[in-house]
C-alpha atoms as a PDB file:
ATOM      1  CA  UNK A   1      84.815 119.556 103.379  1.00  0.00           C
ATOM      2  CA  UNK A   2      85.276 119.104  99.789  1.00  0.00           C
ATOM      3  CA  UNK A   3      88.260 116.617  98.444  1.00  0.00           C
ATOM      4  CA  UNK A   4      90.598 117.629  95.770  1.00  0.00           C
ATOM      5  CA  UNK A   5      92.855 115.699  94.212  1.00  0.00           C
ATOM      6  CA  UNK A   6      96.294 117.351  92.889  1.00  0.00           C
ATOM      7  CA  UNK A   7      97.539 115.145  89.378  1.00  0.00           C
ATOM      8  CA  UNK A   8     100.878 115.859  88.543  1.00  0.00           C
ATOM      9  CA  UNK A   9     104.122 113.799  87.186  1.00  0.00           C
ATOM     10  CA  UNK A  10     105.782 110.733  89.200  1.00  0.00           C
ATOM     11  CA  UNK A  11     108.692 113.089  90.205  1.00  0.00           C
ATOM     12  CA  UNK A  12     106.486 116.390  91.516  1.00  0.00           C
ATOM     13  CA  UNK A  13     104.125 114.061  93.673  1.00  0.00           C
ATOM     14  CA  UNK A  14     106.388 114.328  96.862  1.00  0.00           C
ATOM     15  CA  UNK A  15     106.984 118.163  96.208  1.00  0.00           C
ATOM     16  CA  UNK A  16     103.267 118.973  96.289  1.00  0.00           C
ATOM     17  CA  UNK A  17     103.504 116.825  99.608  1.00  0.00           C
ATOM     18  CA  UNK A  18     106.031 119.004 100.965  1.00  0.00           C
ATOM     19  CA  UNK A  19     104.291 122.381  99.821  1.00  0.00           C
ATOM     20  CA  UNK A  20     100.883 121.473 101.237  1.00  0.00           C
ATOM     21  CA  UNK A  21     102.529 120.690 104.517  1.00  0.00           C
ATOM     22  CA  UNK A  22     104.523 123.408 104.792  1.00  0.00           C
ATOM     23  CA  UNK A  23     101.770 126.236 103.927  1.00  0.00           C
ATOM     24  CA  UNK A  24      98.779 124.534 105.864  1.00  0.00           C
ATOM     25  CA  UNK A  25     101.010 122.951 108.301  1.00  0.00           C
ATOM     26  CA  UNK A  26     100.561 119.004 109.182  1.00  0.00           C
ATOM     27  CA  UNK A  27      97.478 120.029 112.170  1.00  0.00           C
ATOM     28  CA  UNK A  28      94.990 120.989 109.552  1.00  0.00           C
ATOM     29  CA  UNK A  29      95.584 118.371 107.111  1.00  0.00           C
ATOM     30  CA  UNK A  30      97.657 115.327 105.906  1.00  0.00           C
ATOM     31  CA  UNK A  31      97.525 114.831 102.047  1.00  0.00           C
ATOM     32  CA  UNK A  32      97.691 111.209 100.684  1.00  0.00           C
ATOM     33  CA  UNK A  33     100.268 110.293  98.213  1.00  0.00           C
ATOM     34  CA  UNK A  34     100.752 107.989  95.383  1.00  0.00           C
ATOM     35  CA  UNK A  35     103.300 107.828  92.851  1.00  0.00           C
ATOM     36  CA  UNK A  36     105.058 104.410  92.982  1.00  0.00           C
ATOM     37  CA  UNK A  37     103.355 102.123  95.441  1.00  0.00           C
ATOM     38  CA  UNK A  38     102.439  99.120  95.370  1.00  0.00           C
ATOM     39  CA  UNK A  39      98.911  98.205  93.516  1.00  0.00           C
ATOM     40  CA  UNK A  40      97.948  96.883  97.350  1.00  0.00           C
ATOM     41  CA  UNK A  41      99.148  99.694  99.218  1.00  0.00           C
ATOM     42  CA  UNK A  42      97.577 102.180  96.297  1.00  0.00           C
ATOM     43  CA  UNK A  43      94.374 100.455  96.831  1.00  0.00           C
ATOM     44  CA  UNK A  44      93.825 100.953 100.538  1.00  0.00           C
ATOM     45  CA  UNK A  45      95.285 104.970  99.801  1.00  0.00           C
ATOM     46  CA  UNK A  46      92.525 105.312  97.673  1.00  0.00           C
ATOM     47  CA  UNK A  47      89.877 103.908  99.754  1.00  0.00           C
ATOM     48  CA  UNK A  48      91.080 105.484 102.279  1.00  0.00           C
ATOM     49  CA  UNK A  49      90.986 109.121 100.748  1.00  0.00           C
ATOM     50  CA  UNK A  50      87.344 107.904  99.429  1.00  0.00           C
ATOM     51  CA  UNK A  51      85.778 106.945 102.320  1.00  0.00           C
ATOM     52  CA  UNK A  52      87.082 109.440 104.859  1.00  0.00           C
ATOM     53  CA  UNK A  53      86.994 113.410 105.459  1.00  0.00           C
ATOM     54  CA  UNK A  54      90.932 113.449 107.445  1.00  0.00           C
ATOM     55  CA  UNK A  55      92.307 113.257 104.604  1.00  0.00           C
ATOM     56  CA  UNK A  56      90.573 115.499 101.865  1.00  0.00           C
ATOM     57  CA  UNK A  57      93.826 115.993  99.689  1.00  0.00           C
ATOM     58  CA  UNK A  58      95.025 113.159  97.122  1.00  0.00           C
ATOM     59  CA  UNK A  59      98.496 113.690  95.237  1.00  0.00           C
ATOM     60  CA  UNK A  60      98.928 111.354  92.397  1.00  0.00           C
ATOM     61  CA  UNK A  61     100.740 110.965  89.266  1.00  0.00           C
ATOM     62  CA  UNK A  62      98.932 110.750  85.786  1.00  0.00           C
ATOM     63  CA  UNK A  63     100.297 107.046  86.147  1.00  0.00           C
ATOM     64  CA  UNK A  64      98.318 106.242  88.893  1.00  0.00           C
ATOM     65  CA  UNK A  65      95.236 107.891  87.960  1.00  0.00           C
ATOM     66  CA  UNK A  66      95.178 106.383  84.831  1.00  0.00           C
ATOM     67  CA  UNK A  67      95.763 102.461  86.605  1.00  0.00           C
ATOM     68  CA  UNK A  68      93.267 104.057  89.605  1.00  0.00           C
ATOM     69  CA  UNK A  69      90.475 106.009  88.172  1.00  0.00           C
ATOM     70  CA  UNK A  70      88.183 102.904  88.288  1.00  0.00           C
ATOM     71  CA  UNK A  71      88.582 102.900  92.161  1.00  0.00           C
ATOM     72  CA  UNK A  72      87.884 106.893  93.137  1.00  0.00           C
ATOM     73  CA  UNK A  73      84.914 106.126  90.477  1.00  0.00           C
ATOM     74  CA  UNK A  74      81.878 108.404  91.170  1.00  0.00           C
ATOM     75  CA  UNK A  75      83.839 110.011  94.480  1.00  0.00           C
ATOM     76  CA  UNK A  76      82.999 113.770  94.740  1.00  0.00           C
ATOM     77  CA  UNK A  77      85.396 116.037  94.198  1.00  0.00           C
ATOM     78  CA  UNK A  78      85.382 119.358  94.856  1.00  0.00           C
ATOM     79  CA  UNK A  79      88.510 120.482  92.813  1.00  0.00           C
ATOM     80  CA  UNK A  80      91.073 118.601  90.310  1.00  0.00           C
ATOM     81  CA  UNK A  81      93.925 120.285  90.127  1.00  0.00           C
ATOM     82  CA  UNK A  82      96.359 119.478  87.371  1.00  0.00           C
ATOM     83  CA  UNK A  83     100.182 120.231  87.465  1.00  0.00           C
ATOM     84  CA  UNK A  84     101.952 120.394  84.198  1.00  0.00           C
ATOM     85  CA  UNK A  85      98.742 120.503  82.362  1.00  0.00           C
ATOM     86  CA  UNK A  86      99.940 121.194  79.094  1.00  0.00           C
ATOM     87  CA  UNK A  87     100.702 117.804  78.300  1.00  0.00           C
ATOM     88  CA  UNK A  88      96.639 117.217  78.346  1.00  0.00           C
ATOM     89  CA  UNK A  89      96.374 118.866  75.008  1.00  0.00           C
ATOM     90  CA  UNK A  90      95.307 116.038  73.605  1.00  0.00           C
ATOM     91  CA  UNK A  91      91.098 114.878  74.176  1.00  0.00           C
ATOM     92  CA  UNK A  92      91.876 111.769  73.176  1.00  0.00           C
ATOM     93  CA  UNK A  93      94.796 110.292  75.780  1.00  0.00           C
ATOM     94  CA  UNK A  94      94.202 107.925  77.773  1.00  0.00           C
ATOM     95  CA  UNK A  95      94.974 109.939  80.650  1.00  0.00           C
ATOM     96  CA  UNK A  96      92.458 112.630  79.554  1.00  0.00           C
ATOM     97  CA  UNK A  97      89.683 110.438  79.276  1.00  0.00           C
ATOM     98  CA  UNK A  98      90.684 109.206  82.351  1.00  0.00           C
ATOM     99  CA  UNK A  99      90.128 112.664  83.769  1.00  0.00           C
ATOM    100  CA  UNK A 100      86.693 113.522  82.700  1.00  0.00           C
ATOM    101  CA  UNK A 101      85.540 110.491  84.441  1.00  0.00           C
ATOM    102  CA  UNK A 102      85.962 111.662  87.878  1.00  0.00           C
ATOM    103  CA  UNK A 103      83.259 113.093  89.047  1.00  0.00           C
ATOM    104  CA  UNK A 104      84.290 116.797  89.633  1.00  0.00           C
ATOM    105  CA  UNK A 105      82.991 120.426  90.602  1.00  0.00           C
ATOM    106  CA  UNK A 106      85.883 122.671  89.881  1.00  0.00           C
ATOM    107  CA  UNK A 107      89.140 121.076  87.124  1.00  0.00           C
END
């Protein structure tokens, strides 16, 4: 199975949570989440979602990504999904950039 990692702001991350379990229920999958943890506890989220097929679905906030985006590296992804998406208008951002280097099928 493909992974996909959902982006959105600090304050959505546990609502996208909530909506993935309660449309594909908590049997077929258990998404990862990271908005505010600690840089230890993001670490071994990340590896975690990298190295195994449980859990295919990461929830992040830009935040994160842009501290993180060194450690899901060269990861396949099948689809990046990005909530509030207008506020990547910009090419140049930080959080942009950090974008395009993940290494994607579908955005």
């Amino acid at each position: 199975a493909d992974r996909v990692i959902v982006v959105t702001p600090s304050s959505l991350v546990k609502n996208w949570c909530k909506e993935i379990n309660k449309w594909l229920t908590t049997a077929r999958l258990i998404p990862i989440s990271i908005s505010d943890s600690a840089q230890k506890e993001t670490q071994k989220q990340i590896s975690q979602f990298t190295k195994s097929t449980v859990h295919p679905v990461l929830v992040l906030s830009y935040e994160q990504l842009r501290k993180n985006v060194g450690l899901i590296g060269k990861t396949p992804i099948g689809l990046l999904i990005c909530d509030e998406g207008h506020k990547l208008r910009n090419p140049s951002s930080k959080t942009t950039k950090a974008l395009y280097e993940l290494n994607t099928k579908r955005r």
